[in-house]
Protein backbone atom coordinates (compact mmCIF):
# COMPACT_ATOMS: atom_id res chain seq x y z
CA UNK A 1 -16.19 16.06 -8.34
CA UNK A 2 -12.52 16.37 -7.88
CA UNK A 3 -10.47 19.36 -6.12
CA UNK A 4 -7.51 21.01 -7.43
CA UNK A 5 -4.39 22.46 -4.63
CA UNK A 6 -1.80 24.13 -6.43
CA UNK A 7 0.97 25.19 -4.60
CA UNK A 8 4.51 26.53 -4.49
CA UNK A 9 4.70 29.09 -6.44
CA UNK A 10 6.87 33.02 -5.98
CA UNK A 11 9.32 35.22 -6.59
CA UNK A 12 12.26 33.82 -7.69
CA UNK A 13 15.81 35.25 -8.98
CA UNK A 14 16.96 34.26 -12.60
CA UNK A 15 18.49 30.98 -12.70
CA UNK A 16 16.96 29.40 -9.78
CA UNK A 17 14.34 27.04 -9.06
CA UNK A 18 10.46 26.27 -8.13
CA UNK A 19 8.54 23.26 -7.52
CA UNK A 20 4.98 23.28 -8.53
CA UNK A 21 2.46 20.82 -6.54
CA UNK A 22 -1.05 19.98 -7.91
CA UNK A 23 -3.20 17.87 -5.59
CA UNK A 24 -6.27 16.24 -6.66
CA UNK A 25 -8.69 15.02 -4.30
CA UNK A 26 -12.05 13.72 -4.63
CA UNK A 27 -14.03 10.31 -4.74
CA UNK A 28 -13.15 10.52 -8.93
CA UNK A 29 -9.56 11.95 -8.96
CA UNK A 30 -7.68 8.53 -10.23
CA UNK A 31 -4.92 10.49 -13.30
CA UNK A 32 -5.56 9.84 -16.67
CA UNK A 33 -3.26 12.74 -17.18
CA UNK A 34 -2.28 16.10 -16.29
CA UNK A 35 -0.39 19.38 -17.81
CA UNK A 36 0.57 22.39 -16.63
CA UNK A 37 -0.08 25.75 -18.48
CA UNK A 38 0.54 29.06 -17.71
CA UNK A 39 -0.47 32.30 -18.65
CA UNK A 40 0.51 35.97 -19.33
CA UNK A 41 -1.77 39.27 -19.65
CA UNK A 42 -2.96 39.75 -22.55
CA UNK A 43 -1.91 36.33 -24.33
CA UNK A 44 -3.36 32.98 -24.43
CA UNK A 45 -2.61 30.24 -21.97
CA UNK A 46 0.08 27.97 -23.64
CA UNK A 47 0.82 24.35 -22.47
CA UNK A 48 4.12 23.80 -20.83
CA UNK A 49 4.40 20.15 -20.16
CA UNK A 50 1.93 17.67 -19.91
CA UNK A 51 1.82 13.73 -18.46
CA UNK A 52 0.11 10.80 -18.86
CA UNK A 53 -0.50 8.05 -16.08
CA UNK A 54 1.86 5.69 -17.53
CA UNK A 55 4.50 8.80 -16.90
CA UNK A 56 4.60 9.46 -20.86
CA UNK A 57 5.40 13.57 -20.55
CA UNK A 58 5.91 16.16 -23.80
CA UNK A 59 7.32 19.62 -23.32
CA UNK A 60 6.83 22.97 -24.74
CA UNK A 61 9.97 23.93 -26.99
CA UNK A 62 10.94 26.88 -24.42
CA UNK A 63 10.84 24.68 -21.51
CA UNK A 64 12.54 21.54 -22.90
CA UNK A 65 15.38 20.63 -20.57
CA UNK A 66 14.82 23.27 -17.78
CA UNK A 67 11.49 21.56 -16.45
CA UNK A 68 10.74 18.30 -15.53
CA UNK A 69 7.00 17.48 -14.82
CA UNK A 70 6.56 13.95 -12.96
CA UNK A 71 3.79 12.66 -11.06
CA UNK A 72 2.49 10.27 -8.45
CA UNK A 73 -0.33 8.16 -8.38
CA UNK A 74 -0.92 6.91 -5.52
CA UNK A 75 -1.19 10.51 -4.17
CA UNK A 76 -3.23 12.00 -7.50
CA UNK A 77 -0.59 14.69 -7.78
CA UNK A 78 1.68 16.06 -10.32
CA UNK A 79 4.47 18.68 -9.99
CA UNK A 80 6.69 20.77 -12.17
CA UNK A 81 9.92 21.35 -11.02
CA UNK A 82 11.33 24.36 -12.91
CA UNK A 83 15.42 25.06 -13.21
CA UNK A 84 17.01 27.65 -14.87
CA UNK A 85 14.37 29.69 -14.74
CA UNK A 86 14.00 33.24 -16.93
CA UNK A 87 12.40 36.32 -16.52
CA UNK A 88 9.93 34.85 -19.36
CA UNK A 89 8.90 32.22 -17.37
CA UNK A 90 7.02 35.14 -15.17
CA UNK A 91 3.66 33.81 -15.30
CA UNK A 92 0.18 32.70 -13.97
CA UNK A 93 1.06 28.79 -13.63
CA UNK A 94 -2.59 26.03 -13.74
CA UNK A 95 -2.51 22.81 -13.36
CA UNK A 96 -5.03 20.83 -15.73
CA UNK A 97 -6.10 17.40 -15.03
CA UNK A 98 -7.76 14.99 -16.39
CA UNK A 99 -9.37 12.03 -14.72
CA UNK A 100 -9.67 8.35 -16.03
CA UNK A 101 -13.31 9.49 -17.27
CA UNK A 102 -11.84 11.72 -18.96
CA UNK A 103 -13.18 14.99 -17.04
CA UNK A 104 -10.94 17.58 -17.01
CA UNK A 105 -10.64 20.01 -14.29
CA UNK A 106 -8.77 23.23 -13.83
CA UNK A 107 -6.07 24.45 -10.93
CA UNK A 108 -6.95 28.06 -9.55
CA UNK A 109 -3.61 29.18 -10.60
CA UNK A 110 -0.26 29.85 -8.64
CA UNK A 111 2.10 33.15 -9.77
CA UNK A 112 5.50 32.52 -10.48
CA UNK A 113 7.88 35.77 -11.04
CA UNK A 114 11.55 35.05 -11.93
CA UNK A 115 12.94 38.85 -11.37
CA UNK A 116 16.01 40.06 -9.85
């Protein structure tokens, strides 16, 4: 069984910045990857950047050169760090990982809110 710890998400004025943590821990939480997706009311959760172990990452178009996910291994964690953010970005952030056998597990979800 592995456990998810998001944190670092809140309120944040246009333009400025969050870091999103996602800790894994567990006796089977080596990374075979790991995403982050987030999540309006009313619309389905979208993927906003996702990473592989080998650091291989792929961004959603309205993200691309604002966020910048990264992770570390030897502490089973990724992050998002999030620039320039917009109003749009206002969301329910989750972490999704997925462990080298390829069981996938879900964050419980951090709010960000990018609102002046």
């Amino acid at each position: 069984q592995v456990q998810l710890v998001e944190s670092g998400g809140g309120l944040v004025q246009p333009g400025g910045s969050l870091r999103l943590s996602c800790a894994a821990s567990g006796s089977a939480s080596r990374m075979y990857a790991a995403g982050w997706y987030r999540q309006v009311p009313g619309k389905q959760r979208e993927l906003v950047a996702r990473i592989t172990r080998a650091g291989s990452a792929n961004y959603a178009d309205s993200v691309e050169g604002r966020f910048t996910i990264s992770r570390d291994n030897a502490k089973s964690t990724v992050y998002l760090q999030m620039n320039s953010l917009k109003p749009e970005d206002t969301a329910v952030y989750y972490c999704s990982y997925t462990t080298t056998s390829l069981m996938n597990y879900w964050g419980q979800g951090t709010q960000v809110t990018v609102s002046s």
